[in-house]
Protein backbone atom coordinates (compact mmCIF):
# COMPACT_ATOMS: atom_id res chain seq x y z
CA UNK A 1 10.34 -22.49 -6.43
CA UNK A 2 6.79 -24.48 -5.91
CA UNK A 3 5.53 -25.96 -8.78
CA UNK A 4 2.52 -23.57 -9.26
CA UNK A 5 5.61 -21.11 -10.04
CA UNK A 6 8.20 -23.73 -12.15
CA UNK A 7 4.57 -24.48 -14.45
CA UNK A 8 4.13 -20.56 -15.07
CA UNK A 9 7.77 -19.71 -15.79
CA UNK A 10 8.41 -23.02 -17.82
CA UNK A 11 4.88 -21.33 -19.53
CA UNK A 12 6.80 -18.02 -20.34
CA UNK A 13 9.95 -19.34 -21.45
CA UNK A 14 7.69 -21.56 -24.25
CA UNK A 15 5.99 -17.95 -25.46
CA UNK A 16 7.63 -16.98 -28.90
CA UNK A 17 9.71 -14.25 -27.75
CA UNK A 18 13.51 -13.97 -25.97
CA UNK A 19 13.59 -15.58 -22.40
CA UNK A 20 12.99 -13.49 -19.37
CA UNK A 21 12.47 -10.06 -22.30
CA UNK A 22 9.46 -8.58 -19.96
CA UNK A 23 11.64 -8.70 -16.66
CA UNK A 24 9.72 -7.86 -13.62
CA UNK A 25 6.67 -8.35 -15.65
CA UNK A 26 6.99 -11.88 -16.29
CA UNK A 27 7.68 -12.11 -12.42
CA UNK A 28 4.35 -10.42 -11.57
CA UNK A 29 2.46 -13.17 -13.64
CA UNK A 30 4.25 -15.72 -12.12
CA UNK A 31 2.98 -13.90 -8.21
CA UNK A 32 0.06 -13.74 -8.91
CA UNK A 33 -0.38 -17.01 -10.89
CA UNK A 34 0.77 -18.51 -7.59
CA UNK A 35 -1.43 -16.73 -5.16
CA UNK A 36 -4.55 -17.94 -7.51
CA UNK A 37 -3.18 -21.80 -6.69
CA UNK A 38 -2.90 -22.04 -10.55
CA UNK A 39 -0.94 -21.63 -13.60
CA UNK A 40 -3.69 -20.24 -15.80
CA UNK A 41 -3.99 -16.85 -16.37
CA UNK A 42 -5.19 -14.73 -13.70
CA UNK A 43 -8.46 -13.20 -14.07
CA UNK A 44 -7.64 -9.44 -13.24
CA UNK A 45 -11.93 -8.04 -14.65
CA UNK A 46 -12.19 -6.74 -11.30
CA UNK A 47 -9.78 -4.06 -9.77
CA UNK A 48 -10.23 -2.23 -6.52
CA UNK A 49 -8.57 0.19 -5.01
CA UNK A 50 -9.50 1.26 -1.27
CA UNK A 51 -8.24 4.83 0.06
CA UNK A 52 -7.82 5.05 3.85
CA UNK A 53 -8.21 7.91 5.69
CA UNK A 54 -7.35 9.27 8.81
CA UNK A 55 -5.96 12.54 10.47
CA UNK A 56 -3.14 12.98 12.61
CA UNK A 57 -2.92 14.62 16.01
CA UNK A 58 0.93 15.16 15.55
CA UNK A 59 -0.23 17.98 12.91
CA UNK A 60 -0.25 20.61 15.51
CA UNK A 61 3.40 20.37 15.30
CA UNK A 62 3.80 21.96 12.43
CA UNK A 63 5.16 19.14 10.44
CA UNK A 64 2.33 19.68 7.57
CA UNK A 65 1.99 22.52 4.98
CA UNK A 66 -2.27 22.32 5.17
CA UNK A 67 -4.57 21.61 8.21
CA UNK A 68 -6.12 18.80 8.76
CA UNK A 69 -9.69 20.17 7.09
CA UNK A 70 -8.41 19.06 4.27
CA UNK A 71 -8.24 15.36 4.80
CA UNK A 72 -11.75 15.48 4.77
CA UNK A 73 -11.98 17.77 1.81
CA UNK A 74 -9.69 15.75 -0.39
CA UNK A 75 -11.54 12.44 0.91
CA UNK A 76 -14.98 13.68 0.00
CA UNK A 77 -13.57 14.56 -3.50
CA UNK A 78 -12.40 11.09 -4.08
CA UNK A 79 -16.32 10.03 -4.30
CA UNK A 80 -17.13 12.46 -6.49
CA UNK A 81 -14.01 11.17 -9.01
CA UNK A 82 -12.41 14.99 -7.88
CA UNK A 83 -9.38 14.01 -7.67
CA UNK A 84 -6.25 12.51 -9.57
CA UNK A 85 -6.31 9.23 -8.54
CA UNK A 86 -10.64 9.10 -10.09
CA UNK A 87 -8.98 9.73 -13.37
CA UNK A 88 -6.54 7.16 -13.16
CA UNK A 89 -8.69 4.49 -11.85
CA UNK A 90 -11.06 5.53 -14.51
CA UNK A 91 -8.24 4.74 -16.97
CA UNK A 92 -6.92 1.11 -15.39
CA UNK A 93 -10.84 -0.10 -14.99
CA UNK A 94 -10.60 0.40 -11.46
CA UNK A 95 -13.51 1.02 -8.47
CA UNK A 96 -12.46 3.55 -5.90
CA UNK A 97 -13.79 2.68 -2.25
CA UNK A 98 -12.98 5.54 -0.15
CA UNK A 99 -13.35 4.94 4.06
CA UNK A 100 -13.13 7.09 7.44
CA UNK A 101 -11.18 4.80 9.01
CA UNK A 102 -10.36 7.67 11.79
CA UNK A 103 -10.93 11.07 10.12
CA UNK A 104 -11.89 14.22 12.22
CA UNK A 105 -15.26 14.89 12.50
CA UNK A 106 -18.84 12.99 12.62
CA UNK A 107 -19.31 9.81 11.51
CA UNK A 108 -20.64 9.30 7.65
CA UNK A 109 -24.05 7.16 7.02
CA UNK A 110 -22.85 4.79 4.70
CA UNK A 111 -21.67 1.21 6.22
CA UNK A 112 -21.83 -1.02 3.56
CA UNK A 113 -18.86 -0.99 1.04
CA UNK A 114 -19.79 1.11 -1.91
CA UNK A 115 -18.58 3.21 -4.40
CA UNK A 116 -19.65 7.06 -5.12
CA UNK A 117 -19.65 7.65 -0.97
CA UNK A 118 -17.30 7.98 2.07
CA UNK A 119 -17.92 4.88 3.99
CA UNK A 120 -17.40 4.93 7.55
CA UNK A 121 -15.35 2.20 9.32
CA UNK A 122 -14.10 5.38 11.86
CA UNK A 123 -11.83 3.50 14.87
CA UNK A 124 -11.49 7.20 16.31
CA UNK A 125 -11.60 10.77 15.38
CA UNK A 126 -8.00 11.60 14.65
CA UNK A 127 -5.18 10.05 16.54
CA UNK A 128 -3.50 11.92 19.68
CA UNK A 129 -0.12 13.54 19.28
CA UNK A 130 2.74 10.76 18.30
CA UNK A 131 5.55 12.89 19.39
CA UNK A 132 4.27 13.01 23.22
CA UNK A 133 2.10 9.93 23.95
CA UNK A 134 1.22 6.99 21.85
CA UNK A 135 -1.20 7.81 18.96
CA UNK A 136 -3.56 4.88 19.67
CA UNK A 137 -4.43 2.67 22.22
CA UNK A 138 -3.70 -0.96 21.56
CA UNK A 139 -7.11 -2.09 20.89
CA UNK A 140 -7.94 0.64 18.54
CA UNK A 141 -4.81 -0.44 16.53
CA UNK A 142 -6.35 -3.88 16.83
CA UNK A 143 -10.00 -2.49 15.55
CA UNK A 144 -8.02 -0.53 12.65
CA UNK A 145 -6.15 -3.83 11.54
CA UNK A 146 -9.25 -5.75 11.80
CA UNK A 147 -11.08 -3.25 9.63
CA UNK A 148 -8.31 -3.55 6.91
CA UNK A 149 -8.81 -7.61 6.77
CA UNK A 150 -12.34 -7.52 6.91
CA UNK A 151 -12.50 -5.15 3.83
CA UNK A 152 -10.49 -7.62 2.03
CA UNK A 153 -12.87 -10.09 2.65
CA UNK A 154 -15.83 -8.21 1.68
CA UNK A 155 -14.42 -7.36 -1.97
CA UNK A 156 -13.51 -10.02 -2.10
CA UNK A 157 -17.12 -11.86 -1.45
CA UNK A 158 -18.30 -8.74 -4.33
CA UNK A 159 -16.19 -10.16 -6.98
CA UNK A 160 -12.65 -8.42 -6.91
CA UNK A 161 -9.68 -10.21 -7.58
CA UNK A 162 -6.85 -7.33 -6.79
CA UNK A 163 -6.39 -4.25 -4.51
CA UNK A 164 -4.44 -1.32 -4.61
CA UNK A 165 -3.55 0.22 -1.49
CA UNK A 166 -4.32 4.00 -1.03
CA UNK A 167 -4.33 6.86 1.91
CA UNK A 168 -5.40 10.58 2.58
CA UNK A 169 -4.23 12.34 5.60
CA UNK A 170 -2.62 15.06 6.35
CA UNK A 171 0.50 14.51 8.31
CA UNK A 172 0.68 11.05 7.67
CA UNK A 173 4.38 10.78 6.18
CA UNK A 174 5.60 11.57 10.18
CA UNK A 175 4.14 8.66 11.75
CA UNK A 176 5.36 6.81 8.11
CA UNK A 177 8.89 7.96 9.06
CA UNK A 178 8.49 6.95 12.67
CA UNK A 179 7.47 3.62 11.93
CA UNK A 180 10.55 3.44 9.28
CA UNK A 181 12.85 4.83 12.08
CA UNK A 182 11.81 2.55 14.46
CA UNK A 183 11.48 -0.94 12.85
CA UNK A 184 14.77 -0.29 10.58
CA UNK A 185 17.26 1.11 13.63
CA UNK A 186 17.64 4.44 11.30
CA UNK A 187 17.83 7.89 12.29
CA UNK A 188 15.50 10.47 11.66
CA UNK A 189 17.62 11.67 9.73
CA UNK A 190 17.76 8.84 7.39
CA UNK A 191 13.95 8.80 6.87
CA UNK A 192 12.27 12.11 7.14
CA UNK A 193 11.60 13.93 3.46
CA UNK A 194 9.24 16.67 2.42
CA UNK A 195 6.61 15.53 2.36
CA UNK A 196 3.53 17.21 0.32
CA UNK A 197 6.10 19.79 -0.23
CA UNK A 198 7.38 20.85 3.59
CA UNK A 199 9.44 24.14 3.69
CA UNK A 200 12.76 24.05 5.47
CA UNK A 201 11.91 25.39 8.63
CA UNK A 202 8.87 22.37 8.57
CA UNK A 203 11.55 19.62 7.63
CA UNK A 204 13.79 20.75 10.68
CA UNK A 205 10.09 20.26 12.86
CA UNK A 206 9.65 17.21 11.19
CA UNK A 207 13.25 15.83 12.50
CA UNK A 208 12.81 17.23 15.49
CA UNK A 209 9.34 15.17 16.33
CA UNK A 210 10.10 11.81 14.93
CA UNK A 211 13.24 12.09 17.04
CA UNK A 212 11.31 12.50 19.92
CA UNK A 213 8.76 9.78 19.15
CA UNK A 214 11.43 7.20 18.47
CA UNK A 215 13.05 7.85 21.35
CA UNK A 216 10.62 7.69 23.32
CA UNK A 217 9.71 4.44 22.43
CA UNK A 218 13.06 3.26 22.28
CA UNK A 219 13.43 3.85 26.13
CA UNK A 220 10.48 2.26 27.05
CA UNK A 221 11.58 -0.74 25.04
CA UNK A 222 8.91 -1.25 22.65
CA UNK A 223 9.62 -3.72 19.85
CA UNK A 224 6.17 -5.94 19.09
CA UNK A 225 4.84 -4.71 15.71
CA UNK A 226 1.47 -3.95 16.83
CA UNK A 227 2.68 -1.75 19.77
CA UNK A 228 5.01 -0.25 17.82
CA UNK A 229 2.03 0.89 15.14
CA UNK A 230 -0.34 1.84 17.88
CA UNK A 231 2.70 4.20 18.96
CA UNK A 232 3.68 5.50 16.34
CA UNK A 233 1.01 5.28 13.50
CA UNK A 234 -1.73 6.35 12.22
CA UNK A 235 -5.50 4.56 11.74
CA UNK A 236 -4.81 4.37 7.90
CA UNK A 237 -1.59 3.04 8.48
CA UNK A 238 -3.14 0.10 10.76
CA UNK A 239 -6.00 -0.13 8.22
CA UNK A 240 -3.46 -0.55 5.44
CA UNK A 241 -1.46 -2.86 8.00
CA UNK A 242 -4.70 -5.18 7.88
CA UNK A 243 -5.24 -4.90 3.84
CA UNK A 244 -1.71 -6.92 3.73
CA UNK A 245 -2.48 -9.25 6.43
CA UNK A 246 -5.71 -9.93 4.47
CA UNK A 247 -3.90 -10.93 1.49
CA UNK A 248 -2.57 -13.58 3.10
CA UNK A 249 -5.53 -14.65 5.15
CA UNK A 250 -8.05 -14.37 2.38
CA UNK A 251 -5.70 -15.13 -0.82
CA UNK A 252 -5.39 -11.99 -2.45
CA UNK A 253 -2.88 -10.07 -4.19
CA UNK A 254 -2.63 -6.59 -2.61
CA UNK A 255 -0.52 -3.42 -4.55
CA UNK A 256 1.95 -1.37 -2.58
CA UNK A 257 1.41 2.00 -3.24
CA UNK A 258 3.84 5.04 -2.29
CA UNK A 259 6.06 4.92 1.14
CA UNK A 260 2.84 4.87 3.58
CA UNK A 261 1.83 2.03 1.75
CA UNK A 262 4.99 0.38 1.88
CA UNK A 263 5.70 1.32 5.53
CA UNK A 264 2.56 -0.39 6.26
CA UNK A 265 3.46 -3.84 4.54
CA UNK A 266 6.54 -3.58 5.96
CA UNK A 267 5.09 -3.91 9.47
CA UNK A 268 2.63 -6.60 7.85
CA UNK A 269 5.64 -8.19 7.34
CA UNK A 270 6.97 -8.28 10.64
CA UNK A 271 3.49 -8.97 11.97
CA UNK A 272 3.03 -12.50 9.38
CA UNK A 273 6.57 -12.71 6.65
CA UNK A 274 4.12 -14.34 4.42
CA UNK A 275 2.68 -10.92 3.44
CA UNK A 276 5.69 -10.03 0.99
CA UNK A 277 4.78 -13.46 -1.01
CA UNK A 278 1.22 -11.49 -1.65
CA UNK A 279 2.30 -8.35 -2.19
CA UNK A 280 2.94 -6.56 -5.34
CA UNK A 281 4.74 -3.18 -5.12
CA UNK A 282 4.17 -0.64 -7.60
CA UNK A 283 6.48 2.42 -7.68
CA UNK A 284 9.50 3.82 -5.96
CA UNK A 285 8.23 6.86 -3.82
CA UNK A 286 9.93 9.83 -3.90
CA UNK A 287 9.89 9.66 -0.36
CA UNK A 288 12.96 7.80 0.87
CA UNK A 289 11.19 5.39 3.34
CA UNK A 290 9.10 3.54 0.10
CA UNK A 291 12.30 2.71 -0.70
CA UNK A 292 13.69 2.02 2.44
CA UNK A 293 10.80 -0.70 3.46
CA UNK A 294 10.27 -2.04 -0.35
CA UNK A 295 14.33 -3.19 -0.17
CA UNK A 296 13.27 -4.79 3.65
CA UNK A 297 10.51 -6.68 2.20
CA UNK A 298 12.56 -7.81 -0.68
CA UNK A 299 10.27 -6.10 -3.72
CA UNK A 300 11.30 -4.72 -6.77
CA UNK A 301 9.04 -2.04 -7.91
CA UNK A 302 8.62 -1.80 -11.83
CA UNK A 303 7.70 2.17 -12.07
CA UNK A 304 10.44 4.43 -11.14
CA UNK A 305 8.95 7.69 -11.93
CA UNK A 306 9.79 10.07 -8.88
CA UNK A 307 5.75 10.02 -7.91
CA UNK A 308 5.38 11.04 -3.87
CA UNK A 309 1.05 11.91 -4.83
CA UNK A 310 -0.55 9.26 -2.25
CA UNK A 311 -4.20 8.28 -2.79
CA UNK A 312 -2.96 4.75 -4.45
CA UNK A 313 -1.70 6.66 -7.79
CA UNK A 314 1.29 4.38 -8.18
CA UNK A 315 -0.56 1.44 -7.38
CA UNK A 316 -3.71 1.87 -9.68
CA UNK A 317 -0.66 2.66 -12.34
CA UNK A 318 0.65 -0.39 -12.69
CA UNK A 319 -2.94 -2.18 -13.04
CA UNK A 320 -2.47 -1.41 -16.94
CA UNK A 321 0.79 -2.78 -17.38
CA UNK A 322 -0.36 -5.62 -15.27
CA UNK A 323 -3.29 -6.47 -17.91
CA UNK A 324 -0.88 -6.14 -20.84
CA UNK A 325 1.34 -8.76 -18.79
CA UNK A 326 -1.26 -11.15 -18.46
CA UNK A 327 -2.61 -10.64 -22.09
CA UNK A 328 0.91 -12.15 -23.40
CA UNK A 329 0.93 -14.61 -21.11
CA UNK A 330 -2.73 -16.05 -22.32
CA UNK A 331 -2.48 -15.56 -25.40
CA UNK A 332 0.65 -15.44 -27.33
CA UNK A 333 1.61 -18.39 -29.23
CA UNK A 334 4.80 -20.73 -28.59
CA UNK A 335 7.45 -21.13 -30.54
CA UNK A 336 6.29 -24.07 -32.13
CA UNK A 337 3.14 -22.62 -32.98
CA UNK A 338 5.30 -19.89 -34.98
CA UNK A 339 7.58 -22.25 -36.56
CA UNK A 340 10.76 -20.56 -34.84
CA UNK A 341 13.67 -21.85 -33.12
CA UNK A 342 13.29 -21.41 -28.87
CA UNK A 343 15.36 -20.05 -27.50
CA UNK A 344 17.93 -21.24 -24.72
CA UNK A 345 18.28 -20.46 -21.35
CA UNK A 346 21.92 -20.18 -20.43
């Protein structure tokens, strides 16, 4: 443990209350205390959460219970605070900054990073068809990556000090279980769920095309991270790939959201390991692969609450408890302060 990390814990074990009582809590602090370069308190004013979106040529397989129409429907609502995730930003005190990273359709007019407005960072109108050919070319996974760092960056440069990770697009839990398929050594079997609610008949599809995708990959021998995302992914999957990747290069914690999100640090991971020491996961998905890639990177998630919603729900939930985390850690007293007996560690 680094001594930015030994200072903060030795900090909590002082506070006036049993040792180690707020579990995975206390370990947050201690994250993020480390990420800042400091023991103080982090300053968590300004919360952000960025929704990616992007559609999915592998949709005329059947493997989705909408058409893609509606990832631009549902995106469009997000700026008009339409949608569930608006009211539970509204709640944690957090901005929603919601970008066509590679949506169907024209491009939007807004460039600059701004709330209230679908900003367009589009690397491609929808990806091609995962299950027959690769579903980018390398350099637009390398564009999508690049746009995920450099929005770190700029909200960074406007004042924010977290991000939550969040997605719309339809058909985006197939390239998800691809990707977990692929870099874990699984079976589709082992990673494909329901998705937003797939019948039977669309869950046997679903097998059916992330079988073909990962094998196709795995006889042409791909195994570099990036090649295996332009493959197999999705241009909010790469975007979300370069959120994590930003976190590390810009020194800022990022939230894991649901199972795309985790997917995607997952391959952050494999891209730079220091990603998992700046990431902060949020929830256990109720899709199997959130699970699957938190356990790979190592996280423990604090919510376990069966959510599957996307759109960075379960990472804009745990902004709350982390404020209540951080108030104890400023400002509760120590034992000494309250006249009472520490308590050991044993």
């Amino acid at each position: 443990m680094d001594n930015i990390s030994q200072n903060a814990k030795a900090h909590w074990d002082n506070i006036a209350k049993p040792i180690d009582s707020l579990g995975l809590l206390e370990d947050y602090v201690i994250k993020l205390c480390r990420i800042s370069g400091s023991e103080k308190p982090y300053q968590l004013d300004k919360k952000a959460l960025v929704i990616l979106c992007g559609d999915h040529g592998v949709v005329t397989e059947g493997v989705t219970q909408t058409g893609s129409e509606v990832t631009r429907i549902v995106s469009e609502n997000f700026t008009k605070g339409n949608s569930c995730v608006n009211q539970m930003a509204d709640v944690a005190g957090a901005d929603v900054f919601t970008i066509d990273i590679g949506m169907l359709g024209e491009e939007y007019p807004d460039k600059d990073l701004k709330t209230g407005a679908v900003i367009d960072r589009k690397v491609g109108k929808g990806t091609r068809n995962l299950a027959n050919e690769a579903a980018m070319s390398a350099q637009q996974c390398q564009v999508a990556i690049q746009v995920g760092i450099d929005l770190v960056a700029e909200l960074k440069a406007m004042g924010y000090k977290i991000i939550a990770t969040g997605e719309m697009g339809i058909g985006n839990t197939t390239p998800t279980s691809a990707l977990a398929a692929a870099f874990l050594g699984l079976s589709a079997h082992e990673v494909v769920g329901r998705g937003a609610g797939l019948s039977s008949e669309g869950v046997t599809r679903k097998l059916r095309v992330v079988e073909q995708a990962v094998a196709r990959v795995r006889e042409c021998d791909v195994i570099e991270p990036v090649e295996l995302l332009a493959q197999l992914g999705g241009y909010e999957l790469a975007g979300m790939v370069g959120l994590f990747l930003g976190g590390v290069k810009h020194q800022m914690p990022i939230v894991i959201d649901g199972a795309i999100s985790a997917v995607s640090a997952m391959v952050a991971d494999r891209i730079d390991s220091r990603v998992r020491n700046y990431a902060l996961a949020s929830h256990i998905s109720g899709e199997i692969t959130g699970k699957l890639a938190l356990d790979e990177l190592g996280l423990k998630a604090i919510i376990d609450g069966g959510l599957r919603l996307g759109e960075g729900s379960g990472a804009v939930a745990l902004f709350p408890l982390l404020d209540m985390a951080m108030a104890v850690y400023k400002n509760m007293g120590s034992f000494e302060d309250y006249d009472i007996e520490a308590y050991e560690r044993f």
